[in-house]
Protein backbone atom coordinates (compact mmCIF):
# COMPACT_ATOMS: atom_id res chain seq x y z
CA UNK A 1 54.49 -27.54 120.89
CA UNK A 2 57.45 -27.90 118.64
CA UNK A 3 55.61 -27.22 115.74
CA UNK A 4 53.71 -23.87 117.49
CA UNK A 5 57.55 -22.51 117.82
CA UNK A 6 58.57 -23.45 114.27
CA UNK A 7 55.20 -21.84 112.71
CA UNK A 8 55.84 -18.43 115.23
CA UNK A 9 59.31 -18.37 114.22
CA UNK A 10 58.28 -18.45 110.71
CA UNK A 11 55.14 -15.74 110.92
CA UNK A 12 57.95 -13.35 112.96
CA UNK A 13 60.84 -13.60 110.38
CA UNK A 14 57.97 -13.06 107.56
CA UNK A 15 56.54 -9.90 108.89
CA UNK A 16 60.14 -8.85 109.41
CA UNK A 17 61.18 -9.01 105.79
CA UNK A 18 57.54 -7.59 105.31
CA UNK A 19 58.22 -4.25 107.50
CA UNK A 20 62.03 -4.17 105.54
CA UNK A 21 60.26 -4.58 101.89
CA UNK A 22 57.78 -1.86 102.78
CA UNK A 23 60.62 0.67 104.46
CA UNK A 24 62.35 0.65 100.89
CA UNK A 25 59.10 1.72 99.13
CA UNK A 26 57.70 4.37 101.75
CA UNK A 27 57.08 7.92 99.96
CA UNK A 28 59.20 10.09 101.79
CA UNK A 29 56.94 12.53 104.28
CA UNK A 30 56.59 15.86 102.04
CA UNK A 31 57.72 18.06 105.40
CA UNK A 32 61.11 16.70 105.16
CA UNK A 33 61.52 18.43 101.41
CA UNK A 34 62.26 21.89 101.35
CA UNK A 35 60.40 24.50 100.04
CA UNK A 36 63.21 25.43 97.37
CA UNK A 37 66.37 23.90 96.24
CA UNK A 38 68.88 25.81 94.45
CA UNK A 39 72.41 25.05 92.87
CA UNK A 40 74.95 26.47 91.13
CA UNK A 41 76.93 23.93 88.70
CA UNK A 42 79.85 22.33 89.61
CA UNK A 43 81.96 22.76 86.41
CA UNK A 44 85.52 22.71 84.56
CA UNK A 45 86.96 24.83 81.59
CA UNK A 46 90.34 25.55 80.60
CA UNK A 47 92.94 28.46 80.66
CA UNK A 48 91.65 31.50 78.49
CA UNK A 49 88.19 29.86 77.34
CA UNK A 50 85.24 32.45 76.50
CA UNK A 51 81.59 31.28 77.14
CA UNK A 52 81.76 28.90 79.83
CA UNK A 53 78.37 28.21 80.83
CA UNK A 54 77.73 28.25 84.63
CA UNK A 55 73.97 26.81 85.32
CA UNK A 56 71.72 27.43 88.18
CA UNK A 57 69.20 24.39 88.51
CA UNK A 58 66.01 24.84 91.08
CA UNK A 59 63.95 22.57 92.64
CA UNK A 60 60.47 24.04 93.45
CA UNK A 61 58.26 21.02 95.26
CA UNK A 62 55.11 23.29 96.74
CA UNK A 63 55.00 26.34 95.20
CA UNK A 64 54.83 28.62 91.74
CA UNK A 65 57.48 30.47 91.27
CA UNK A 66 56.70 33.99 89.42
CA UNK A 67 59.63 36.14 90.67
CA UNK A 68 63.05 35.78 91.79
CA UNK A 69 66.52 37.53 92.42
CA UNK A 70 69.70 35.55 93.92
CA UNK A 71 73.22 37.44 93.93
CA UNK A 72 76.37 35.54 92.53
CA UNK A 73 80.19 36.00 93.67
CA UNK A 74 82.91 34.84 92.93
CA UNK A 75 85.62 34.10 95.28
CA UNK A 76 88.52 34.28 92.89
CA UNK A 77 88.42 36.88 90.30
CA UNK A 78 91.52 36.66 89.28
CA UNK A 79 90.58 33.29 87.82
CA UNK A 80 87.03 34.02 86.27
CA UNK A 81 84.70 36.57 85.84
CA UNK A 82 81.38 36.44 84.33
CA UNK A 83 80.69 38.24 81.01
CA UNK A 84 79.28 41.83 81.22
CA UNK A 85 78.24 44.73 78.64
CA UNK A 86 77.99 48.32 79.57
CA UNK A 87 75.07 49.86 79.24
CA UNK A 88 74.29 53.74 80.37
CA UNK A 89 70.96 54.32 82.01
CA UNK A 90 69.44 57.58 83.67
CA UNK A 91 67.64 56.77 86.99
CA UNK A 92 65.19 58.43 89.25
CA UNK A 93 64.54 57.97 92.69
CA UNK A 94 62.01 59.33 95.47
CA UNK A 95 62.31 59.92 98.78
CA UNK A 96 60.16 60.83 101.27
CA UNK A 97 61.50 62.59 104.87
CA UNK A 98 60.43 60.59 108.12
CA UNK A 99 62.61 62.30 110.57
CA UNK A 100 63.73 66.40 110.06
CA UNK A 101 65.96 68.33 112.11
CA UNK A 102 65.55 71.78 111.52
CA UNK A 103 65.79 71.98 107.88
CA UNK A 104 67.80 68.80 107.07
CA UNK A 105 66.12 65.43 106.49
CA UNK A 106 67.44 62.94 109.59
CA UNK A 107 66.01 60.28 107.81
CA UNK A 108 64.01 59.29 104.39
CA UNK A 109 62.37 56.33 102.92
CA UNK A 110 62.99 55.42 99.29
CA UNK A 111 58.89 55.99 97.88
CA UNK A 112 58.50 52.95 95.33
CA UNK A 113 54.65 53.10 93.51
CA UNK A 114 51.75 55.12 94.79
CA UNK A 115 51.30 54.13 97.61
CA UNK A 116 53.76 53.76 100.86
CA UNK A 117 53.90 50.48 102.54
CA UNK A 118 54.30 49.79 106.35
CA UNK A 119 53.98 46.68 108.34
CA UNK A 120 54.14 46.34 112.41
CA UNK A 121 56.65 44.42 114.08
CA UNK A 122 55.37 44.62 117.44
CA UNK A 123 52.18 45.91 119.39
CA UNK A 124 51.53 46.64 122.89
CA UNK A 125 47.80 46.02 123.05
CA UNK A 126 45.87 47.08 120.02
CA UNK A 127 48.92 50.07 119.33
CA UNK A 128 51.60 49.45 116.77
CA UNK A 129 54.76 50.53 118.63
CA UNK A 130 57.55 49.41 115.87
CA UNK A 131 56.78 49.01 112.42
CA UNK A 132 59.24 48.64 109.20
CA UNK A 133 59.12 50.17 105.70
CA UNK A 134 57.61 47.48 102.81
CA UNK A 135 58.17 47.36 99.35
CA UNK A 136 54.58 47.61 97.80
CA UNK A 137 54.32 43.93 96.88
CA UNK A 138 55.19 42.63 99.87
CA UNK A 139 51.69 44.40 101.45
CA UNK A 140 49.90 41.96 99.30
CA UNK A 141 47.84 39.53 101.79
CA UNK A 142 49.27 41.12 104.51
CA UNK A 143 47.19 41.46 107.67
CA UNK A 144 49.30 43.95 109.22
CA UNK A 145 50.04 46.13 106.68
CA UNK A 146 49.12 49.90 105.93
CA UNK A 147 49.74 52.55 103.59
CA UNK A 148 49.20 55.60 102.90
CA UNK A 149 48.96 57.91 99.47
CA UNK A 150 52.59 58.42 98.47
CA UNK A 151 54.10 61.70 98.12
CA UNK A 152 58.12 63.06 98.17
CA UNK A 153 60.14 65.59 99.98
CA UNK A 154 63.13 65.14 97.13
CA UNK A 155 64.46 63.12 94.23
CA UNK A 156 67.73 62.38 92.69
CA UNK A 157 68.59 61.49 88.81
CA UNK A 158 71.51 60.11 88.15
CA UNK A 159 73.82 58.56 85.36
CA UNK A 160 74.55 55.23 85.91
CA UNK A 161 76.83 53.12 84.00
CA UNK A 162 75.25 49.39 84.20
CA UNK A 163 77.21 46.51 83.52
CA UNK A 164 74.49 44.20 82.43
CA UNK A 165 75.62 40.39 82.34
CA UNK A 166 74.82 37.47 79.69
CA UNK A 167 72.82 35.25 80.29
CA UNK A 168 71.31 32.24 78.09
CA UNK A 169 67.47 31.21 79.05
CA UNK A 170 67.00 29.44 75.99
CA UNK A 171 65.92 25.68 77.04
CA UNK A 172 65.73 27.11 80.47
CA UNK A 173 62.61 27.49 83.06
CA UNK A 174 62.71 31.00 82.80
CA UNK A 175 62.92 31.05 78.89
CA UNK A 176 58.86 32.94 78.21
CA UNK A 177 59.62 34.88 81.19
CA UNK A 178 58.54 38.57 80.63
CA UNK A 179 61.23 40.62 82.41
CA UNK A 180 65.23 38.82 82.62
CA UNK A 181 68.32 40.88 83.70
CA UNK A 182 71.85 40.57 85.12
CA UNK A 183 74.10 42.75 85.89
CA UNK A 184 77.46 43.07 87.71
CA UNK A 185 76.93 45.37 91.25
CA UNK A 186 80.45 45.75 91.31
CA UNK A 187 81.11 47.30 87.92
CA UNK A 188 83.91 44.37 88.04
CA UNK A 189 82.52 40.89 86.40
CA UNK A 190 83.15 39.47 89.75
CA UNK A 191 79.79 39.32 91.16
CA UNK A 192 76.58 39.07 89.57
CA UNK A 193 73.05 39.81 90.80
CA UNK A 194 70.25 37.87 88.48
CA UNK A 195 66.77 38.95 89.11
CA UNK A 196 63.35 37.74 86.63
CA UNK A 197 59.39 38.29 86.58
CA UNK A 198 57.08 35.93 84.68
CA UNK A 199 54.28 38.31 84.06
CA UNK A 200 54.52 42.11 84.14
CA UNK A 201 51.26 44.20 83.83
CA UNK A 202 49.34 44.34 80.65
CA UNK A 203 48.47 40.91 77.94
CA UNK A 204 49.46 38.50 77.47
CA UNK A 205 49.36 36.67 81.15
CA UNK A 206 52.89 34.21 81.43
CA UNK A 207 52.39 31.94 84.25
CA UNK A 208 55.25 30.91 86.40
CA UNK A 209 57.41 28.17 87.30
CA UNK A 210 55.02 24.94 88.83
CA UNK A 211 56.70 22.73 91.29
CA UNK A 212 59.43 20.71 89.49
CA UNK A 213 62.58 19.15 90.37
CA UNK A 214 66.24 19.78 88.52
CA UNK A 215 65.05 22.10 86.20
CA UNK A 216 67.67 25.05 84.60
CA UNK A 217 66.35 28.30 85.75
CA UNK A 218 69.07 30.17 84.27
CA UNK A 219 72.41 30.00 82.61
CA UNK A 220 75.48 32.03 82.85
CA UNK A 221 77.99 33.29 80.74
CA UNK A 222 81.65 34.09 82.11
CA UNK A 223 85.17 34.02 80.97
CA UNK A 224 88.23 32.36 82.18
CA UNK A 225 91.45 34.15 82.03
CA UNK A 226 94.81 33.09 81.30
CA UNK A 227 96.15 31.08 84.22
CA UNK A 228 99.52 30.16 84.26
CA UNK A 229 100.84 26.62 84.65
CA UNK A 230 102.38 27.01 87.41
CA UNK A 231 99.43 28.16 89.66
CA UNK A 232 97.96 25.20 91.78
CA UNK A 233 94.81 26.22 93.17
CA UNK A 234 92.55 26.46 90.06
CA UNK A 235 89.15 26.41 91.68
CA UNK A 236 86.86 29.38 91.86
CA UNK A 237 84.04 29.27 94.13
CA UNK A 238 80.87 30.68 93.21
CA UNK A 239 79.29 31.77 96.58
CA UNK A 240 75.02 32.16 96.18
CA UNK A 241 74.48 35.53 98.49
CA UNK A 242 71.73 35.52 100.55
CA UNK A 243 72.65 37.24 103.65
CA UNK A 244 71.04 40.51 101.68
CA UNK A 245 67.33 40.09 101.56
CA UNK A 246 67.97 42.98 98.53
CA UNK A 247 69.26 40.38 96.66
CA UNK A 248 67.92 37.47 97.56
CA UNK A 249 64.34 36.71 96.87
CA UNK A 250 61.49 33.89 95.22
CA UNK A 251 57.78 35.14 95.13
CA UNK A 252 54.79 33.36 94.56
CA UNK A 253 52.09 34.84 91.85
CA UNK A 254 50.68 36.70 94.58
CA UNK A 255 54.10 38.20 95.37
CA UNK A 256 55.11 36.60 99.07
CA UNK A 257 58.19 35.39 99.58
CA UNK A 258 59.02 31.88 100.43
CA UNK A 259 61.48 30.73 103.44
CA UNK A 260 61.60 34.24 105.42
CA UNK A 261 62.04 33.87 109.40
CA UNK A 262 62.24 37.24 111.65
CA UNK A 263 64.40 37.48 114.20
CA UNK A 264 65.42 39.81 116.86
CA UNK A 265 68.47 41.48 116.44
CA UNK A 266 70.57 44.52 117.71
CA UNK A 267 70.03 47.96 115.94
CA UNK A 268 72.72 50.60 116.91
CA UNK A 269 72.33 54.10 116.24
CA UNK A 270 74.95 56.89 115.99
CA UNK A 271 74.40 60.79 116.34
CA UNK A 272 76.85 63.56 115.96
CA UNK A 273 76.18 67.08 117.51
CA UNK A 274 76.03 69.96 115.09
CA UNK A 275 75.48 72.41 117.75
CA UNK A 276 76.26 72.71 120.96
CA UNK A 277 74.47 75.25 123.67
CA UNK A 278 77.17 74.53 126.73
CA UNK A 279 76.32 70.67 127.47
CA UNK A 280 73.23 71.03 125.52
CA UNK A 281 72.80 69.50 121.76
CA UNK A 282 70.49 71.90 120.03
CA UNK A 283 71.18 69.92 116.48
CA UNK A 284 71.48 66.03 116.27
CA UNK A 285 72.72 64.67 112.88
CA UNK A 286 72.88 60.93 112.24
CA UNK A 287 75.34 58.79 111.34
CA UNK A 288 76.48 55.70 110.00
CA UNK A 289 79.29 54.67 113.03
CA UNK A 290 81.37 55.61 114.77
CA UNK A 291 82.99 58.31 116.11
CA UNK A 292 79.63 59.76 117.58
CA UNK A 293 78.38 62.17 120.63
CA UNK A 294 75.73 59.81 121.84
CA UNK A 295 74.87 56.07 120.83
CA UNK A 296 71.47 54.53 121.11
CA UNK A 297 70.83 50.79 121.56
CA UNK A 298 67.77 48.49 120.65
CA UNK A 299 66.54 45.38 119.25
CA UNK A 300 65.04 45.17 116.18
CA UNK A 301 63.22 42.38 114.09
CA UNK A 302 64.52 41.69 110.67
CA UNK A 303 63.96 39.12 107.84
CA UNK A 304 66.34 36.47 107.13
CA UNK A 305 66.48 33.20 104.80
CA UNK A 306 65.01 29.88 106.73
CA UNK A 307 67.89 27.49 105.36
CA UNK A 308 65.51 24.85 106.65
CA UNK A 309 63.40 26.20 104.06
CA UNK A 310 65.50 27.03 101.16
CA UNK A 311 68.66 24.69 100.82
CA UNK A 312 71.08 26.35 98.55
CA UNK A 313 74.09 24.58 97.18
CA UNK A 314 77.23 26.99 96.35
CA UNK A 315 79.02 25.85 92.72
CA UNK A 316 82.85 25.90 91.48
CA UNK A 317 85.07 25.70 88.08
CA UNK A 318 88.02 23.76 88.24
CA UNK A 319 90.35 25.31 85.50
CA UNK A 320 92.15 21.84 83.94
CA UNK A 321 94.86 20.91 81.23
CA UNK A 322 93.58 20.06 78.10
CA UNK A 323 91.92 16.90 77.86
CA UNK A 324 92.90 14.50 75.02
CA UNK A 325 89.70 15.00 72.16
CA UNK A 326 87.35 17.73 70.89
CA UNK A 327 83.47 19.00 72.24
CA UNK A 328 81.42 16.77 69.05
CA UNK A 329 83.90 14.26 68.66
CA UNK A 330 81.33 11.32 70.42
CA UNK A 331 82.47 8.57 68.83
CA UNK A 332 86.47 9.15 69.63
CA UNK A 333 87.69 9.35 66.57
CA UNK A 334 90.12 11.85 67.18
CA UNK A 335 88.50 14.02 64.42
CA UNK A 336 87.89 17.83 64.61
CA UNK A 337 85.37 17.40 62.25
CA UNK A 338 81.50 16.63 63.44
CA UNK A 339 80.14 14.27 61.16
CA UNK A 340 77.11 11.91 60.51
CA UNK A 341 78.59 9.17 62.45
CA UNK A 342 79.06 11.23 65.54
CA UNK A 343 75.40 11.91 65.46
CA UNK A 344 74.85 8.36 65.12
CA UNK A 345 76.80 7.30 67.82
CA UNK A 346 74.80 9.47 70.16
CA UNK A 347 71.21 8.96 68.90
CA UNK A 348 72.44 5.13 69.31
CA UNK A 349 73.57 5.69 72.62
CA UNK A 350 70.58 8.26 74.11
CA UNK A 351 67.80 5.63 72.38
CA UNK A 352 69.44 2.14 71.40
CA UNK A 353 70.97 1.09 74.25
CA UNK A 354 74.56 1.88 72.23
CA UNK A 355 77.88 2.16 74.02
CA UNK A 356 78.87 5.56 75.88
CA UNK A 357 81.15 7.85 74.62
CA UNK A 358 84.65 7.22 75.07
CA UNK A 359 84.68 11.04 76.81
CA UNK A 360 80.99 11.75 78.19
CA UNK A 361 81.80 15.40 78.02
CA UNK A 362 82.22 15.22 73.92
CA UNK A 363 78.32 14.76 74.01
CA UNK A 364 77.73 17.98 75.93
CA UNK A 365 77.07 20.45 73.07
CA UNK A 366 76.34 23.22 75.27
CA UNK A 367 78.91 23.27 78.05
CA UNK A 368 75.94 22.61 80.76
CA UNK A 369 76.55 19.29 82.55
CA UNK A 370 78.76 17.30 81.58
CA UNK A 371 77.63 14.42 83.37
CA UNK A 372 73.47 14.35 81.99
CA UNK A 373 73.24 14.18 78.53
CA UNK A 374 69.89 15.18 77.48
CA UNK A 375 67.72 15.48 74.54
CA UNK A 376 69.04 19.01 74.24
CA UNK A 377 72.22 17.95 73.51
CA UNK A 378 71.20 16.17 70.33
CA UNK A 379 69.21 19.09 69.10
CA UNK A 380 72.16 21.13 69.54
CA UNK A 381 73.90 18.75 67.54
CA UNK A 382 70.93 18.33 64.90
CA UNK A 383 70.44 22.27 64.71
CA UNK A 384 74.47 22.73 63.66
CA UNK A 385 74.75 20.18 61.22
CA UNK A 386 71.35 21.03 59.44
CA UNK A 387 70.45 23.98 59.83
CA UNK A 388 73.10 26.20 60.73
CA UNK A 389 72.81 26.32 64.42
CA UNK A 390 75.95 27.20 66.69
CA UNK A 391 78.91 25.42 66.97
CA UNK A 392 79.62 23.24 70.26
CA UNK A 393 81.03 25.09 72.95
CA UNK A 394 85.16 25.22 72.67
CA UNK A 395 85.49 23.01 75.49
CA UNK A 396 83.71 20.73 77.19
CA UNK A 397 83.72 19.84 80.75
């Protein structure tokens, strides 16, 4: 009997460490991953330094990304700004009348392609009875979706002066990508909207972005200003917008998004009385708030972000003193100078198992992570001493 207990008590503690050993190597359920990840660096620079590099990294585990737009801000401006050029542009826009009182237009539609794009957002029975304006790719597989040939009741051309921001996508994700643009909404360099398309119309075909994890999908340029010594809050926060469905998008090849919800929400309208016939309105005007002659109430369904979906990550820079050493000096020799035997010291490090750097953050040639260095670090380094590539950033993190 004895021996029964001693051999159960063995069999028991066995499967035991057997479920425990095989916890540890379970693959994660894919449900629990989120559609996108996306994460603006944390980073440091100093007082005054041009060219800091600010990186956004994406994880895509399901789908292809062909298209995207995510809006940047920054919450102190009077510590960064990201770098912008102006550029003058003329621009022409169509709009089409869906509600007229008398001869002015109550309310128009912006008319994007040929073709204008509805979808329902709620029947009773078999009859549409709300339905919401579409951009034309977002019709694409949709079931209840309709449009109609597109005409205008007026346009409007205007000047604008576009402050376009700079952006590296060299060694990025989006680097082949057809169609790349920033620019600052604001006019001001503290805010900046970053929007891309693989493939535009017409050869050659450039695919998208296949699921990958902690890839670079773009890199960003800005400028820290002079701060003085004796400010103590030095960190900037750089805030990923996505409260504005505008400005905050990823599309698959065929166009959807990824990680929209709807929800019901409240939808106010104002109207002001342009003419009055005794305590009769005979000309309603809308308007944007308040103060108004009459106020009408209803619930409306919307799109918003599923941060279940979608898990963004906002970044920072963390302006510093000046750290002891230069950006190239890897071995810690004190040395402005990049020679041979800082190039050594790396390759020996990246592929022989050689010691670290004395300062990690010498390695990173390009001002991108200070804490991952990468094979493009070392071509960086190989492409300036050899064939006349650019220097390493001023300063690095």
């Amino acid at each position: 009997m004895a021996h029964d207990m001693k051999s159960r008590t063995v069999l028991t503690v066995t499967a035991a460490l057997a479920a425990l050993v095989v916890s540890f190597f379970v693959i994660p359920d894919a449900g629990a991953l989120p559609a996108l990840k996306v994460r603006v660096s944390d980073t440091t620079s100093l007082p005054g330094v041009e060219n800091t590099v600010i990186s956004v990294f994406l994880d895509n585990n399901f789908d292809t990304i062909a298209g995207f737009n995510i809006w940047l801000q920054l919450d102190r401006p009077d510590i960064l700004e990201f770098q912008t050029s102006v550029d003058t542009v003329v621009d022409t826009t169509r709009w089409k009348c869906i509600e007229v009182e008398g001869d002015p237009c109550g309310d128009s539609i912006h008319v994007q392609g040929d073709t204008i794009w509805w979808r329902c957002d709620a029947y009773e029975g078999e009859i549409c009875t709300d339905s919401t304006n579409i951009p034309p790719d977002s019709a694409i597989g949709c079931s209840d979706c309709w449009g109609f040939e597109a005409d205008w009741d007026f346009f409007h051309i205007d000047t604008i002066e576009q402050y376009e921001g700079n952006i590296q996508a060299e060694g990025t994700l989006t680097e082949t990508w057809e169609w790349l643009d920033a620019r600052s909404l604001s006019g001001m360099g503290d805010d900046l909207n970053i929007a891309g398309i693989a493939d535009q119309p017409g050869f050659p075909f450039t695919p998208g972005i296949p699921p990958q994890q902690g890839g670079v999908l773009v890199r960003l340029l800005a400028d820290v200003k002079d701060v003085p010594d004796t400010l103590q809050n030095r960190t900037v926060n750089i805030l990923i917008q996505s409260s504005f469905l505008s400005h905050f998008n990823f599309a698959r090849p065929n166009g959807t998004s990824i990680g929209l919800e709807y929800e019901e929400r409240p939808d106010t309208n104002y109207w002001v009385c342009d003419v009055w016939a005794g305590e009769t309105c005979m000309k309603w005007r809308r308007v944007m708030d308040l103060p108004a002659d009459s106020t009408a109430y209803g619930m409306d369904t919307v799109a918003v972000v599923d941060l279940d979906t979608i898990w963004l990550y906002d970044g920072s820079l963390t302006v510093l003193d000046p750290p002891p050493g230069y950006c190239g000096d890897i071995n810690g020799s004190g040395s402005e100078l990049v020679d041979i035997q800082d190039l050594v010291y790396l390759v020996n490090f990246m592929f022989k198992q050689g010691p670290e750097p004395p300062q990690l953050w010498t390695a990173d040639m390009q001002c991108s992570d200070p804490e991952h260095i990468d094979i493009a670090d070392l071509v960086y380094l190989v492409n300036y001493m050899f064939k006349q590539g650019p220097a390493p950033c001023e300063f690095c993190p």
